[in-house]
C-alpha atoms as a PDB file:
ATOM      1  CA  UNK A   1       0.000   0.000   0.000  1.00  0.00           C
ATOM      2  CA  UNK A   2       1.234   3.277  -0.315  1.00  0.00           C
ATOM      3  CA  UNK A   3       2.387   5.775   2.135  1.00  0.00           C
ATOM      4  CA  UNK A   4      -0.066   7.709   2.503  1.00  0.00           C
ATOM      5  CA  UNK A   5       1.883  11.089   4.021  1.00  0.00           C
ATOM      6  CA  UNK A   6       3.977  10.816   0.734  1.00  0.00           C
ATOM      7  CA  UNK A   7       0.779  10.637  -1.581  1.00  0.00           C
ATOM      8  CA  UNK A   8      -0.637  14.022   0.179  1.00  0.00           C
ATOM      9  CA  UNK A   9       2.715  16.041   0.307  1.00  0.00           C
ATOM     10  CA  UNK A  10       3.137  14.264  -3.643  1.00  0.00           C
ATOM     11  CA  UNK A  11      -0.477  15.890  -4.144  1.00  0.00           C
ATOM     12  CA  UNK A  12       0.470  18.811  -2.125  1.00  0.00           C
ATOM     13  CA  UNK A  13       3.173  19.522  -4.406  1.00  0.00           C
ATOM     14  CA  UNK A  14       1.097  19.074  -7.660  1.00  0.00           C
ATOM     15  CA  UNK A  15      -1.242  21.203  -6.553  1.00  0.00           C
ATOM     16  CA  UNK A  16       0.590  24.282  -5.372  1.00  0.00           C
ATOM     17  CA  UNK A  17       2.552  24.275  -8.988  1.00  0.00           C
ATOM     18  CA  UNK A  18      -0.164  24.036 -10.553  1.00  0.00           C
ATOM     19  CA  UNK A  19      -1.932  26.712  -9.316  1.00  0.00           C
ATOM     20  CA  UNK A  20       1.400  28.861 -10.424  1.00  0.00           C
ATOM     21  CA  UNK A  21       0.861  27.747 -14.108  1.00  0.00           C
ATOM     22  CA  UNK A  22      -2.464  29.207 -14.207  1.00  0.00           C
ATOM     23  CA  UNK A  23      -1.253  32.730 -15.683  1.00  0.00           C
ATOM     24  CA  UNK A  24      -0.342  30.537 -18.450  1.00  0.00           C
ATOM     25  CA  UNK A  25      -3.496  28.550 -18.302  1.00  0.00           C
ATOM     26  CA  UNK A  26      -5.948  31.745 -18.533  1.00  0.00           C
ATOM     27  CA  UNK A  27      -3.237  33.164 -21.973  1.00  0.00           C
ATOM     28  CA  UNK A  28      -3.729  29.727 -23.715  1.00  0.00           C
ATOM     29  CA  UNK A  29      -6.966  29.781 -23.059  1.00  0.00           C
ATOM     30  CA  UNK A  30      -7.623  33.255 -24.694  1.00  0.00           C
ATOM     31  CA  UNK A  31      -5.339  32.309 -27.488  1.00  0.00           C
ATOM     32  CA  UNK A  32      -7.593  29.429 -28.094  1.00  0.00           C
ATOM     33  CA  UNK A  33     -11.233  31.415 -28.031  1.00  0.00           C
ATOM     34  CA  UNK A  34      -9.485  33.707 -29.885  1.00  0.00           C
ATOM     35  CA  UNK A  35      -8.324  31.471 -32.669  1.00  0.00           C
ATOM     36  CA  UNK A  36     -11.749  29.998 -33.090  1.00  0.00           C
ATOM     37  CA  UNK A  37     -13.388  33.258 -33.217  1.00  0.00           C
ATOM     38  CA  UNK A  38     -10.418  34.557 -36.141  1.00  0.00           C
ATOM     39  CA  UNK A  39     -11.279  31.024 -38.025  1.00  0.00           C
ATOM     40  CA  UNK A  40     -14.805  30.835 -38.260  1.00  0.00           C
ATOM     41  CA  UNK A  41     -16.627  33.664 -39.809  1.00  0.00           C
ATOM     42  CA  UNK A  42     -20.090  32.081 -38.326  1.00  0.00           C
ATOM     43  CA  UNK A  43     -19.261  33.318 -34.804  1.00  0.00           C
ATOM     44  CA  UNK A  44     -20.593  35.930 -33.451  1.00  0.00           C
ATOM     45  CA  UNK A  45     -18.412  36.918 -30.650  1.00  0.00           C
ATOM     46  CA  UNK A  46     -15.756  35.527 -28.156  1.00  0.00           C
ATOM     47  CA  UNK A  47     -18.616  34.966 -25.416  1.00  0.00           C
ATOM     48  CA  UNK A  48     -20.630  32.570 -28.258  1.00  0.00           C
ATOM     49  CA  UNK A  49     -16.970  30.577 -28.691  1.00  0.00           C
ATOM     50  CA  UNK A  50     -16.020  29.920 -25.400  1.00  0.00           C
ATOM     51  CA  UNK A  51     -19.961  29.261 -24.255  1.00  0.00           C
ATOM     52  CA  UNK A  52     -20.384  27.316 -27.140  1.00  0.00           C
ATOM     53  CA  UNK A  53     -17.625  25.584 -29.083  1.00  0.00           C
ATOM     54  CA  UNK A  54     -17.206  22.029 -28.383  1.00  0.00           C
ATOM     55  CA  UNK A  55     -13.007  22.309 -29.563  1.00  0.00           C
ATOM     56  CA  UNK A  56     -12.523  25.338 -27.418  1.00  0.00           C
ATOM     57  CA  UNK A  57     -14.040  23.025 -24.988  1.00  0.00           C
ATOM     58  CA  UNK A  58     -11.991  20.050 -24.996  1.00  0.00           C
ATOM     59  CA  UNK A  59      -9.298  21.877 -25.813  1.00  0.00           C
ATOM     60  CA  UNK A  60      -9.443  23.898 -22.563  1.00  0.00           C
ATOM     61  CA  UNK A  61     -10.067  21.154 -20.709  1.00  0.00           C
ATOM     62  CA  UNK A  62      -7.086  19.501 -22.474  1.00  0.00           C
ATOM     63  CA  UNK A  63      -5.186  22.772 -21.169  1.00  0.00           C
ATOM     64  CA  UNK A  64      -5.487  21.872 -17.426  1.00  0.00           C
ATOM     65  CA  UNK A  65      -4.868  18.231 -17.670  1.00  0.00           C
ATOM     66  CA  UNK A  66      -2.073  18.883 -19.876  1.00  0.00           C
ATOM     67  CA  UNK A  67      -0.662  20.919 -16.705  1.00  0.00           C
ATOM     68  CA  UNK A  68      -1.566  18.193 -14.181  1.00  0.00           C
ATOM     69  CA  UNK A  69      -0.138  15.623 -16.382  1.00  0.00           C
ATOM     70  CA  UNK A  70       3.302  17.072 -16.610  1.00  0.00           C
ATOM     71  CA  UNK A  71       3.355  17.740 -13.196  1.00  0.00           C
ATOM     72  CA  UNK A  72       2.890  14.557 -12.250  1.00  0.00           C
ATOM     73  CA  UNK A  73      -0.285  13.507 -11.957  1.00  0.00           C
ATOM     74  CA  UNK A  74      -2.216  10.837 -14.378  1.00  0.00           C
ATOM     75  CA  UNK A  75      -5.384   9.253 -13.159  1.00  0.00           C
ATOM     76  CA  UNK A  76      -6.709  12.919 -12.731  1.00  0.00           C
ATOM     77  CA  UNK A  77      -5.683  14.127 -15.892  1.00  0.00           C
ATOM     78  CA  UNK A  78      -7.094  10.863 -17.792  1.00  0.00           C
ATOM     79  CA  UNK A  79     -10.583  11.059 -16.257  1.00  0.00           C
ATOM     80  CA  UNK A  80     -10.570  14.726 -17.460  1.00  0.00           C
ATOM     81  CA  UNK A  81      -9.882  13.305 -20.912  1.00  0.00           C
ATOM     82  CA  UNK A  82     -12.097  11.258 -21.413  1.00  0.00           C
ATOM     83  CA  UNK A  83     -14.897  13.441 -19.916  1.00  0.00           C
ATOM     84  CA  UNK A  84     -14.396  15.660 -22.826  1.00  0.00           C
ATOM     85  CA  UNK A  85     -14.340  13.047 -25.305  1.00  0.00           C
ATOM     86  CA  UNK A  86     -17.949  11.794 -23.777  1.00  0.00           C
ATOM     87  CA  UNK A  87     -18.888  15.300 -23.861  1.00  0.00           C
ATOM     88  CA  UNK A  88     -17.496  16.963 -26.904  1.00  0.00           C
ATOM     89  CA  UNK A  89     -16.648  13.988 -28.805  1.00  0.00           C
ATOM     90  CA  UNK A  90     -13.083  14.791 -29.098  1.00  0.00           C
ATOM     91  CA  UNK A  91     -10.258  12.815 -27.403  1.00  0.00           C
ATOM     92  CA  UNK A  92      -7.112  14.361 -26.802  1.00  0.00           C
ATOM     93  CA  UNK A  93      -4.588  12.847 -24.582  1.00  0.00           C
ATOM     94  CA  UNK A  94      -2.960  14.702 -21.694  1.00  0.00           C
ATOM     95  CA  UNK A  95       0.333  14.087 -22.794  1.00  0.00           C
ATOM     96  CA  UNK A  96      -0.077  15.581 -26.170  1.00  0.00           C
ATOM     97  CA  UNK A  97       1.779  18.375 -26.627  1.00  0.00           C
ATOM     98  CA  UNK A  98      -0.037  21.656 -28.317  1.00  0.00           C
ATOM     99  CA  UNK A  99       1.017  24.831 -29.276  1.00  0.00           C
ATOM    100  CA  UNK A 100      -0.721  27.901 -28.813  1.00  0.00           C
ATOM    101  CA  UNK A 101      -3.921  29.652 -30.604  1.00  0.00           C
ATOM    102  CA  UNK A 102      -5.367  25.604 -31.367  1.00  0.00           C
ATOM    103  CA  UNK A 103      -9.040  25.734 -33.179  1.00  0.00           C
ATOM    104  CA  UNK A 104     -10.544  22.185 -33.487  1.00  0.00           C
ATOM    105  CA  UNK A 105     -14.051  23.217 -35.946  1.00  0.00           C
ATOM    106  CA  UNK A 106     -17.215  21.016 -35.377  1.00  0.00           C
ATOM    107  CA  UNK A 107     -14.597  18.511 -33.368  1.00  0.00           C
ATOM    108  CA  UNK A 108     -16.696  15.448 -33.436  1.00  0.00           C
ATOM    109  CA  UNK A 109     -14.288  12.458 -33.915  1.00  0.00           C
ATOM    110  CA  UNK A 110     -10.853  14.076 -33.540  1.00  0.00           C
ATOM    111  CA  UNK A 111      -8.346  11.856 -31.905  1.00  0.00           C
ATOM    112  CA  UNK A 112      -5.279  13.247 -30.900  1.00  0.00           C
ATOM    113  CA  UNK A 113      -2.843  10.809 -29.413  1.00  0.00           C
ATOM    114  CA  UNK A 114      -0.026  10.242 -26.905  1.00  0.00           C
ATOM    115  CA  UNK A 115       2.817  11.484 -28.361  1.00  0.00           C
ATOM    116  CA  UNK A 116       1.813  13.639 -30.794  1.00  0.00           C
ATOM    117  CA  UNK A 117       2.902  17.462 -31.208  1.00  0.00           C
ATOM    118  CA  UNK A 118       1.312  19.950 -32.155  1.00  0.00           C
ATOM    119  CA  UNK A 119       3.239  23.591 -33.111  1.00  0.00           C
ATOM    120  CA  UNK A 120       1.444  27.150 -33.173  1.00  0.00           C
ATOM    121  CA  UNK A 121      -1.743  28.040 -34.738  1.00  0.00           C
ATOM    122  CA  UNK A 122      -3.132  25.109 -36.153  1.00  0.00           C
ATOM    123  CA  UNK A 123      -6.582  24.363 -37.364  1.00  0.00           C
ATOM    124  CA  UNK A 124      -8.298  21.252 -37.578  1.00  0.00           C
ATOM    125  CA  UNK A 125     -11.389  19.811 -38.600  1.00  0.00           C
ATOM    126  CA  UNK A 126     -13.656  17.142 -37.694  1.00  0.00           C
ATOM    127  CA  UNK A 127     -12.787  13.714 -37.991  1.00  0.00           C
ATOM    128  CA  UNK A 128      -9.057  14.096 -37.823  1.00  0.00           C
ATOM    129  CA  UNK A 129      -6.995  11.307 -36.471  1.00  0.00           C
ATOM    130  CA  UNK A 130      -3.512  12.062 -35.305  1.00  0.00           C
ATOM    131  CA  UNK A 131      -2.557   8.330 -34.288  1.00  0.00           C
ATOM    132  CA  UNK A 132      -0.428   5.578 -34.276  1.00  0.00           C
ATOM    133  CA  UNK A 133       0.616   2.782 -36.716  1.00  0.00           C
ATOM    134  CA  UNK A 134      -0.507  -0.165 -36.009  1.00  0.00           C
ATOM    135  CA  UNK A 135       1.492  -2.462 -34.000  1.00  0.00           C
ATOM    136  CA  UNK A 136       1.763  -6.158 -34.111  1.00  0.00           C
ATOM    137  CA  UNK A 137      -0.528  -8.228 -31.754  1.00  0.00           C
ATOM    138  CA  UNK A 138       1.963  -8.290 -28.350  1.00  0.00           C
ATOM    139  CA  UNK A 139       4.132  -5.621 -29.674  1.00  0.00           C
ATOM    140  CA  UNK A 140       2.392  -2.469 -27.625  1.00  0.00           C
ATOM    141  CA  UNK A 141       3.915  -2.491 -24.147  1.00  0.00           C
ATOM    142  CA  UNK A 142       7.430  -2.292 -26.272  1.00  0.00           C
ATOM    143  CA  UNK A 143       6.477   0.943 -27.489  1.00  0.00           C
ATOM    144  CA  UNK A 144       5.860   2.828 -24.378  1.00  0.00           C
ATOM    145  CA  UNK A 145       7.527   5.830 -23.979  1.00  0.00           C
ATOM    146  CA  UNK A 146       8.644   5.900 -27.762  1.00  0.00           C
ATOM    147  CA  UNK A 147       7.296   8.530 -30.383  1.00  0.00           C
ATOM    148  CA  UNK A 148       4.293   6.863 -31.897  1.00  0.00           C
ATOM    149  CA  UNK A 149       2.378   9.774 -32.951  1.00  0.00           C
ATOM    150  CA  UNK A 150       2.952  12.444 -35.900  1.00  0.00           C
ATOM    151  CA  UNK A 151       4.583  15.786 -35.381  1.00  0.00           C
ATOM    152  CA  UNK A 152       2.302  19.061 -36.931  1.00  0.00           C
ATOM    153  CA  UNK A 153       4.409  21.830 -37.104  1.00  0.00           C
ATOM    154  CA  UNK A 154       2.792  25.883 -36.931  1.00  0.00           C
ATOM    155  CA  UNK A 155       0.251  27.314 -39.217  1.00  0.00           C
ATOM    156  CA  UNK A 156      -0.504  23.568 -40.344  1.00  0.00           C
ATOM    157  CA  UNK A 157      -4.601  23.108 -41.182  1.00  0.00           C
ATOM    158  CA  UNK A 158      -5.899  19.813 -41.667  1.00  0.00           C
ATOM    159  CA  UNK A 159      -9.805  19.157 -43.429  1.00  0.00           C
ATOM    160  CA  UNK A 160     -12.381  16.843 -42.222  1.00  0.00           C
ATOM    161  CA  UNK A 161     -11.083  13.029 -41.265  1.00  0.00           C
ATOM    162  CA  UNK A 162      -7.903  13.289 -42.619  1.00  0.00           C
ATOM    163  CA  UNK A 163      -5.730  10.397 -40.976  1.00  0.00           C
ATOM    164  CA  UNK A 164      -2.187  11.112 -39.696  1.00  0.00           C
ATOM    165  CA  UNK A 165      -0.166   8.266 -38.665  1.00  0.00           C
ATOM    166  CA  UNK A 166       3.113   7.387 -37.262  1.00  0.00           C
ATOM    167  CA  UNK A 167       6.009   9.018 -35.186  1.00  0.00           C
ATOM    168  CA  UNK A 168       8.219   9.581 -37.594  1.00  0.00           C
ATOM    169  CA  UNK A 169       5.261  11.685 -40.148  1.00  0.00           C
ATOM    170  CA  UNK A 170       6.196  15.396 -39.959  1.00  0.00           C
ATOM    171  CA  UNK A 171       3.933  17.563 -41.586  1.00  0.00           C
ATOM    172  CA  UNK A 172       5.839  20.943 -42.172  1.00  0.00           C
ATOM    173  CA  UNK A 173       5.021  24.446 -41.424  1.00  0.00           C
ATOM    174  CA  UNK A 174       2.104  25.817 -43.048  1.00  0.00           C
ATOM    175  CA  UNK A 175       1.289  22.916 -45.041  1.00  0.00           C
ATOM    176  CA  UNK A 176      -2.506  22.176 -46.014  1.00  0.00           C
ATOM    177  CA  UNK A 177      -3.866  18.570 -45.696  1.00  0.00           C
ATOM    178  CA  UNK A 178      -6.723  18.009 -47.684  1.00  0.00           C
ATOM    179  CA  UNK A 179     -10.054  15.845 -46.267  1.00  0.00           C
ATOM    180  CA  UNK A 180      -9.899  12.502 -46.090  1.00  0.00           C
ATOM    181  CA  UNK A 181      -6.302  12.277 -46.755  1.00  0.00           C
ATOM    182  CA  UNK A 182      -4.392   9.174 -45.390  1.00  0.00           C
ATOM    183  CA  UNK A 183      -1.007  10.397 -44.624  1.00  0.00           C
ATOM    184  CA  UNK A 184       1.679   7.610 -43.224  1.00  0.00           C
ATOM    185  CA  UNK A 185       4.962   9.685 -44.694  1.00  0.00           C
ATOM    186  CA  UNK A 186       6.101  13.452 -43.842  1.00  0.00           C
ATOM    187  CA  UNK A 187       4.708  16.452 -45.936  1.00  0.00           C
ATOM    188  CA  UNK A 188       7.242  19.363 -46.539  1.00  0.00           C
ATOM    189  CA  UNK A 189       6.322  22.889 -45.395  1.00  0.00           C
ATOM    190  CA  UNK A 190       4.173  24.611 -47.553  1.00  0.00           C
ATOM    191  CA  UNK A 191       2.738  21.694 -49.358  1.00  0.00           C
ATOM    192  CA  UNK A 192      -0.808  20.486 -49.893  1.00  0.00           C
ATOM    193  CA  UNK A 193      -1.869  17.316 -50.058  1.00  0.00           C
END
């Protein structure tokens, strides 16, 4: 069992950082709202996108268990996951790591995995998968901890249920991937597919 005076001060800990982070927090936030509100020309104000917006949702939510989760914590930050995926219908894991000024549009279906990374003002539509390769059966447990998941650098938009796989796939800086694309191989910056 553990000890339970070392899981509070642990918890302790956890908590009083990240209540520092949430300066941060509150500017990602806002660079979020404000993203969605500069990439959809159906909103009608910032109040409407961060009321209403299932992305801006999950993505803020995604925000604080992104904080928790590199902090320390991961049961916490897991439940809050997958509260906004049964919610929003839009599962990003904690341990992704996003830039600022993210817009997920209409959202339903996105999938955003482990290891993925995501650079500076990207968009993304609904239906986008940034995942994994498959593995052979028995092979998973190997691949902890290793890259698995693609790499979207700034400015990057990707149209509705496009598929992005692998830890190795780069797709450059401002590069435009079209919907429905299945992309297993890097895309150079600037490029549409």
């Amino acid at each position: 069992t553990p000890d339970c005076a070392a899981c509070e001060e642990q918890a302790s800990a956890i908590a009083a950082s990240f209540l520092s982070q949430l300066p941060k927090l509150r500017r990602l936030v806002l660079s979020d709202v404000q993203a969605a509100f500069d990439g959809d020309p159906a909103a009608t104000g910032l109040d409407e996108v961060a009321f209403s917006y299932p992305g801006v949702h999950a993505v803020t939510i995604y925000r604080i268990a992104h904080a928790l989760w590199t902090l320390g914590a991961q049961v916490v930050p897991r439940m809050m996951s997958e509260q906004a995926h049964a919610e929003a219908g839009i599962d990003i894991h904690p341990a992704a790591e996003i830039g600022e000024s993210f817009f997920i549009d209409h959202g339903t279906g996105v999938v955003i995995g482990e290891t993925t990374q995501i650079g500076c003002r990207v968009r993304i539509y609904q239906g986008v998968t940034l995942g994994a390769l498959s593995l052979p059966r028995g092979a998973a447990r190997e691949q902890a901890g290793h890259k698995r998941h693609p790499t979207i650098e700034d400015d990057v938009v990707i149209y509705a249920n496009a598929t992005i796989l692998g830890g190795q796939t780069v797709i450059g800086r401002g590069a435009v991937v079209g919907g429905n694309a299945f992309v297993t191989g890097s895309v150079p910056p600037g490029a549409r597919v």
